[in-house]
N, C-alpha and C. Protein backbone atom coordinates (compact mmCIF):
# COMPACT_ATOMS: atom_id res chain seq x y z
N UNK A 1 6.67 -17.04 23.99
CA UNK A 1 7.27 -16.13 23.03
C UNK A 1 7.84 -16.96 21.86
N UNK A 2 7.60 -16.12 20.22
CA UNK A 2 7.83 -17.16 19.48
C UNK A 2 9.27 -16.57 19.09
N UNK A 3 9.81 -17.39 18.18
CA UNK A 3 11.23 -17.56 18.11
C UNK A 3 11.08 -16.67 16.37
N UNK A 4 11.30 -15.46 15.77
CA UNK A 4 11.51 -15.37 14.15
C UNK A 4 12.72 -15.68 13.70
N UNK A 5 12.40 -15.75 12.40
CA UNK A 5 13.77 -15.66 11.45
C UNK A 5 14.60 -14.53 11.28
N UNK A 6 15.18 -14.77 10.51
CA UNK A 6 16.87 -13.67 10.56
C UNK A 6 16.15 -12.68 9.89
N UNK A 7 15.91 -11.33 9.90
CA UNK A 7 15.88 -10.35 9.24
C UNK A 7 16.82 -10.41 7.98
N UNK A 8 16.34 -10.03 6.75
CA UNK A 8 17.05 -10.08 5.76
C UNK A 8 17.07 -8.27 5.24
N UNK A 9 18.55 -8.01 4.78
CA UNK A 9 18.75 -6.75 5.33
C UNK A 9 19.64 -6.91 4.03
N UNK A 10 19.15 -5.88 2.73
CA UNK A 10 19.86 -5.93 1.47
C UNK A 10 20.70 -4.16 1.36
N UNK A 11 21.54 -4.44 0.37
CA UNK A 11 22.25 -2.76 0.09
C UNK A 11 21.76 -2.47 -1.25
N UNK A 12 21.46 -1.66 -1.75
CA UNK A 12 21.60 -1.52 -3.30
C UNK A 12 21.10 0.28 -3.71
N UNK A 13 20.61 0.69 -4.75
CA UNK A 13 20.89 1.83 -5.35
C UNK A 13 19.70 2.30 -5.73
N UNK A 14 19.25 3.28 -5.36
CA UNK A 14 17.72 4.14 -5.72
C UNK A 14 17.74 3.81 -7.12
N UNK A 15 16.71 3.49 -7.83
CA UNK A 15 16.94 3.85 -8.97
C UNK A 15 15.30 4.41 -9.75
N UNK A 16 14.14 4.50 -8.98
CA UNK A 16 13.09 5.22 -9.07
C UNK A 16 12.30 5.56 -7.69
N UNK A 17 12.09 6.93 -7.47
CA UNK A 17 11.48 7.47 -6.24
C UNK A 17 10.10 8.65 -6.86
N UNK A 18 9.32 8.14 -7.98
CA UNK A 18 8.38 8.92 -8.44
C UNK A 18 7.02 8.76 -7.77
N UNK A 19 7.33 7.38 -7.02
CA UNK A 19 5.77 6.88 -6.01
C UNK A 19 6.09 8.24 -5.03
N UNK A 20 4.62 8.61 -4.10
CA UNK A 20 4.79 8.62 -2.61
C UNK A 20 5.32 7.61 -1.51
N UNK A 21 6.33 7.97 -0.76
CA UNK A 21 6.37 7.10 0.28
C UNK A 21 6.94 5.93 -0.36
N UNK A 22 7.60 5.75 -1.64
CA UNK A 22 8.36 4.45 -1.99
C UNK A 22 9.21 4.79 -2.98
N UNK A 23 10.35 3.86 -2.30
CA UNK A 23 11.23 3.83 -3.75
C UNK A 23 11.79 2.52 -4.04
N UNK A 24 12.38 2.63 -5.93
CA UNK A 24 12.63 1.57 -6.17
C UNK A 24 14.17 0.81 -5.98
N UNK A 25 14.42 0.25 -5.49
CA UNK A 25 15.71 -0.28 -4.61
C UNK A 25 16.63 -1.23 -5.94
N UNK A 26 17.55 -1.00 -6.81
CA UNK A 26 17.84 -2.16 -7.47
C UNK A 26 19.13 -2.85 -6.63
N UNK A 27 19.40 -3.98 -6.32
CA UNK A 27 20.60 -4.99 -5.45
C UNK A 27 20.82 -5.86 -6.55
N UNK A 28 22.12 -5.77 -6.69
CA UNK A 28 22.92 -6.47 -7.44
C UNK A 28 23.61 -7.57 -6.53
N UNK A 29 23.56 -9.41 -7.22
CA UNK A 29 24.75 -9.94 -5.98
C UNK A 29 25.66 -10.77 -6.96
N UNK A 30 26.52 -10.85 -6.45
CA UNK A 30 27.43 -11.42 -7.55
C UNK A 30 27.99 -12.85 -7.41
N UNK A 31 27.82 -14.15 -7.99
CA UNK A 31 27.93 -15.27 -7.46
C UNK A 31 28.51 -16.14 -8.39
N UNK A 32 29.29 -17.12 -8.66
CA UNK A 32 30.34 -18.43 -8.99
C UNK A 32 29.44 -18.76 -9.46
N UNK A 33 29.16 -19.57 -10.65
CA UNK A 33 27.91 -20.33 -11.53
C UNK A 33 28.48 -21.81 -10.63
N UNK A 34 27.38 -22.74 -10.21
CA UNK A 34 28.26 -23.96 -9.68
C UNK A 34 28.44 -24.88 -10.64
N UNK A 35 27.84 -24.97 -11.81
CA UNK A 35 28.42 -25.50 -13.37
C UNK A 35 29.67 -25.12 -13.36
N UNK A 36 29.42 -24.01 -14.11
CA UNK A 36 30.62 -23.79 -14.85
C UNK A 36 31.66 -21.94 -14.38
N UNK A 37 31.76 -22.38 -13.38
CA UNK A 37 32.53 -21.61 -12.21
C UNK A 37 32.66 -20.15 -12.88
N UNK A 38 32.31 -19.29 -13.67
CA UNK A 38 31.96 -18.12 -14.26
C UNK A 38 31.39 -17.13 -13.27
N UNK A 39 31.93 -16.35 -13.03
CA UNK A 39 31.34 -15.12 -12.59
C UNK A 39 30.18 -14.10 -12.84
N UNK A 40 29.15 -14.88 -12.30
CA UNK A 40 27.76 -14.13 -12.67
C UNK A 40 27.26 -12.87 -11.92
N UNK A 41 26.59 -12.18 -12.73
CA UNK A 41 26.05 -10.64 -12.02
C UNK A 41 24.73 -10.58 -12.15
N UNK A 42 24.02 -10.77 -11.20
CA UNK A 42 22.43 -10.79 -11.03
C UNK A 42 22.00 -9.62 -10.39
N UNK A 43 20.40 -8.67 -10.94
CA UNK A 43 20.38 -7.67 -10.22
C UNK A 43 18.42 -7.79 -10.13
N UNK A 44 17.98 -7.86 -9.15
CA UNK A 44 17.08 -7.43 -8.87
C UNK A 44 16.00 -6.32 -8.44
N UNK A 45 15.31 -6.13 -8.40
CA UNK A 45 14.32 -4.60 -8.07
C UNK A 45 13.22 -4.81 -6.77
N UNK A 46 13.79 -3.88 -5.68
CA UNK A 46 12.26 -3.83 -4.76
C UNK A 46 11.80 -2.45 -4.49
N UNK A 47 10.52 -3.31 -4.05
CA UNK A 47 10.31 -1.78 -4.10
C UNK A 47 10.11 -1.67 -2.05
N UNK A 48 10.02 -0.06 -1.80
CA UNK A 48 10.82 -0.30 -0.36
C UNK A 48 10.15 1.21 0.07
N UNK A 49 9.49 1.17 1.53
CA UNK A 49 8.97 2.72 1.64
C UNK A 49 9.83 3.02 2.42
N UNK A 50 9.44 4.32 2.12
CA UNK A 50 10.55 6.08 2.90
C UNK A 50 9.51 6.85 3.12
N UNK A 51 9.42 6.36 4.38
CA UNK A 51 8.78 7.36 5.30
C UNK A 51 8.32 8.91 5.03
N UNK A 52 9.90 9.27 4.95
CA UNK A 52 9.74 10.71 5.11
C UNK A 52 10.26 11.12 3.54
N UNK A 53 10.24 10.37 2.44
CA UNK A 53 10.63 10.76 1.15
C UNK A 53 12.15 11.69 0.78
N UNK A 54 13.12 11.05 1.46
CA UNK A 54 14.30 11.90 1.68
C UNK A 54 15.37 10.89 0.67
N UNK A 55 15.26 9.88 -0.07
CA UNK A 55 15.91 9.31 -0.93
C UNK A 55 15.44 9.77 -2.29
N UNK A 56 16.88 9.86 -2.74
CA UNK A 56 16.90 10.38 -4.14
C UNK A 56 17.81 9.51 -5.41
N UNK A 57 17.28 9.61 -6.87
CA UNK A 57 17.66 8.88 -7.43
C UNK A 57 19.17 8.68 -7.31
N UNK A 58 19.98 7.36 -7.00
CA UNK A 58 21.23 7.30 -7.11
C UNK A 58 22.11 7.20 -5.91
N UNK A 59 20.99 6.81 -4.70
CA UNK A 59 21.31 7.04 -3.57
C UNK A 59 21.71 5.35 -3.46
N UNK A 60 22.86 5.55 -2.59
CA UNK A 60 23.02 4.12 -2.21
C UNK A 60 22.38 3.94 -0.62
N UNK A 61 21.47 2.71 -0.46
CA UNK A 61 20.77 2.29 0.73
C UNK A 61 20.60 0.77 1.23
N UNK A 62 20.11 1.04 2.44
CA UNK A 62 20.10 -0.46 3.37
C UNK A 62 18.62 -0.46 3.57
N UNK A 63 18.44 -1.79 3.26
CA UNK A 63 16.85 -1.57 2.95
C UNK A 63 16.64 -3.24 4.09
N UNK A 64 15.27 -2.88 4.62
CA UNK A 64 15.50 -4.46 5.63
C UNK A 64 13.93 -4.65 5.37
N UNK A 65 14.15 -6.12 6.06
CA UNK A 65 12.54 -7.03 5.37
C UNK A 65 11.93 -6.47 6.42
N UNK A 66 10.50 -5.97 6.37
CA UNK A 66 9.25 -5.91 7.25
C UNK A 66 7.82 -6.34 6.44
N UNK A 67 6.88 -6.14 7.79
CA UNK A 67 5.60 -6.37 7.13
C UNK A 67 4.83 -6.42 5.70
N UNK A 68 4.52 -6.82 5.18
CA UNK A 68 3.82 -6.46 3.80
C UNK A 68 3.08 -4.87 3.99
N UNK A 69 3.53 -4.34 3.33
CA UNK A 69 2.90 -2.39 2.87
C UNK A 69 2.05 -2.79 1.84
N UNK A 70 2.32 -3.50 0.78
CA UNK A 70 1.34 -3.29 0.10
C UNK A 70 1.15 -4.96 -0.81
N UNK A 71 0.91 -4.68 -1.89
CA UNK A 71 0.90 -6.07 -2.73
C UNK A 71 2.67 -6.68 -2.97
N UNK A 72 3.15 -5.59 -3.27
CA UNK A 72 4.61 -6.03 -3.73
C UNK A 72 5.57 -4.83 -2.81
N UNK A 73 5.43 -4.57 -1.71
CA UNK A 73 6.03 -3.81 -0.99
C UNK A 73 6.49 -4.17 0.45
N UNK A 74 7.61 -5.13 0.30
CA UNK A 74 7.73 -5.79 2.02
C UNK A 74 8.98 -5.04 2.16
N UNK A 75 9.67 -4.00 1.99
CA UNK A 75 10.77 -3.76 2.48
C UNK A 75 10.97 -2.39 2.56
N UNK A 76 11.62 -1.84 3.67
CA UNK A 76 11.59 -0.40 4.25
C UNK A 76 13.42 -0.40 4.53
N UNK A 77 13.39 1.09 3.92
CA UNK A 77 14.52 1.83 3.53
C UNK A 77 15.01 2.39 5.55
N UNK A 78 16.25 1.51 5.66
CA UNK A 78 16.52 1.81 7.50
C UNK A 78 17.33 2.83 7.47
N UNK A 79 18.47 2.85 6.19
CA UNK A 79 18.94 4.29 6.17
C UNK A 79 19.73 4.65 4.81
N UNK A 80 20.06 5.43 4.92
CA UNK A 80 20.91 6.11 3.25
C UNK A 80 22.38 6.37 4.22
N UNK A 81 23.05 4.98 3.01
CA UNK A 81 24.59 4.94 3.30
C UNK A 81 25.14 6.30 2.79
N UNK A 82 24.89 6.48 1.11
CA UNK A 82 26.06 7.27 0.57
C UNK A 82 24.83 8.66 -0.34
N UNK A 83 24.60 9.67 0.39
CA UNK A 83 23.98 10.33 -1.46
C UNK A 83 24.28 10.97 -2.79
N UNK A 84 23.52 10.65 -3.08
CA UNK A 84 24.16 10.62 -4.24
C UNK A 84 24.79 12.17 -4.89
N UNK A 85 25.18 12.52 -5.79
CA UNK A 85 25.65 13.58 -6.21
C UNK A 85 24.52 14.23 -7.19
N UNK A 86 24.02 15.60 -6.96
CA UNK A 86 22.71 15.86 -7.51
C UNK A 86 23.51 16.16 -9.01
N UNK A 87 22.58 15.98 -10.41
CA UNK A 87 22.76 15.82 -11.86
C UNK A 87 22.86 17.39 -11.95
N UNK A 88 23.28 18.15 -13.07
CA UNK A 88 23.25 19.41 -13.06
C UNK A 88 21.54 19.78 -13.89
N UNK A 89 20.77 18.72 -13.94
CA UNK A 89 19.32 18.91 -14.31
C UNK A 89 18.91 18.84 -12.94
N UNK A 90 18.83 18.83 -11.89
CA UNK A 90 18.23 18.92 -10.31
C UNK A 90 18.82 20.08 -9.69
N UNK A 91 19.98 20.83 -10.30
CA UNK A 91 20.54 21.50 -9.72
C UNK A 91 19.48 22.63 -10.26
N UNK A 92 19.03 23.77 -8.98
CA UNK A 92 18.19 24.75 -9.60
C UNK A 92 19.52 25.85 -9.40
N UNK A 93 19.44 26.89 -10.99
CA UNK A 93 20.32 27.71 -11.14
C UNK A 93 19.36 29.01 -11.13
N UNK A 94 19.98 30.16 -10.10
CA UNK A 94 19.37 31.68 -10.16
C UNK A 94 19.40 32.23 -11.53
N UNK A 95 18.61 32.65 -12.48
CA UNK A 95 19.15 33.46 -13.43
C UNK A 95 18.69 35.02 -12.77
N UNK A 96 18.04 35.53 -12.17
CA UNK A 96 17.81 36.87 -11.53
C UNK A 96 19.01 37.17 -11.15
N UNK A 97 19.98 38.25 -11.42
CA UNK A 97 21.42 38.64 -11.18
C UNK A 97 20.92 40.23 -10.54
C-alpha cells in the first residue's frame, strides 16, 4: 500500500457557475512579503465541479484536491460553508395579484 500526500483543501467564494457541473472558486491568501514585511493579498481562480449544481454565485465554499476532471479542473466543491444572499435580480417577483 502506497503512502499519498496531504490533501490540499482550499476556502474561497463562487464567483462564476455558468459551466455545467463547475464552478469558478476565487481563494484569496494573505501573506508577510519576506523583503519587505508588507502585507500582501493574493487571489487566485479554480475551477472546481458540483456535482449536483447547487452552488450559487457568492457562495462561500471548501473545495479539496482530486483527480484531474478535465484539462484545468482538479478540484471538487466538498461542501457550501455559508450561502449566499440571493440579489433582488434572482429574486423572482409574482406580478399576477
Amino acid at each position: 500500500m502506497t503512502k499519498r500526500g496531504k490533501i490540499k483543501i482550499k476556502k474561497g467564494i463562487v464567483v462564476s457557475n455558468k459551466m455545467r457541473k463547475t464552478v469558478v472558486v476565487k481563494v484569496v491568501r494573505v501573506f508577510r512579503h519576506p523583503e519587505y514585511h508588507k502585507v500582501v493579498r493574493m487571489a487566485n481562480t479554480f475551477k472546481a465541479h458540483d456535482e449536483k449544481n447547487e452552488c450559487s454565485i457568492g457562495d462561500q465554499v471548501e473545495i479539496v484536491e482530486t483527480r484531474p476532471m478535465s484539462k484545468d479542473k482538479y478540484f471538487r466543491v466538498a461542501r457550501i460553508l455559508v450561502k449566499a444572499i440571493a440579489s433582488p435580480k434572482e429574486e423572482k417577483v409574482d406580478t399576477a395579484a
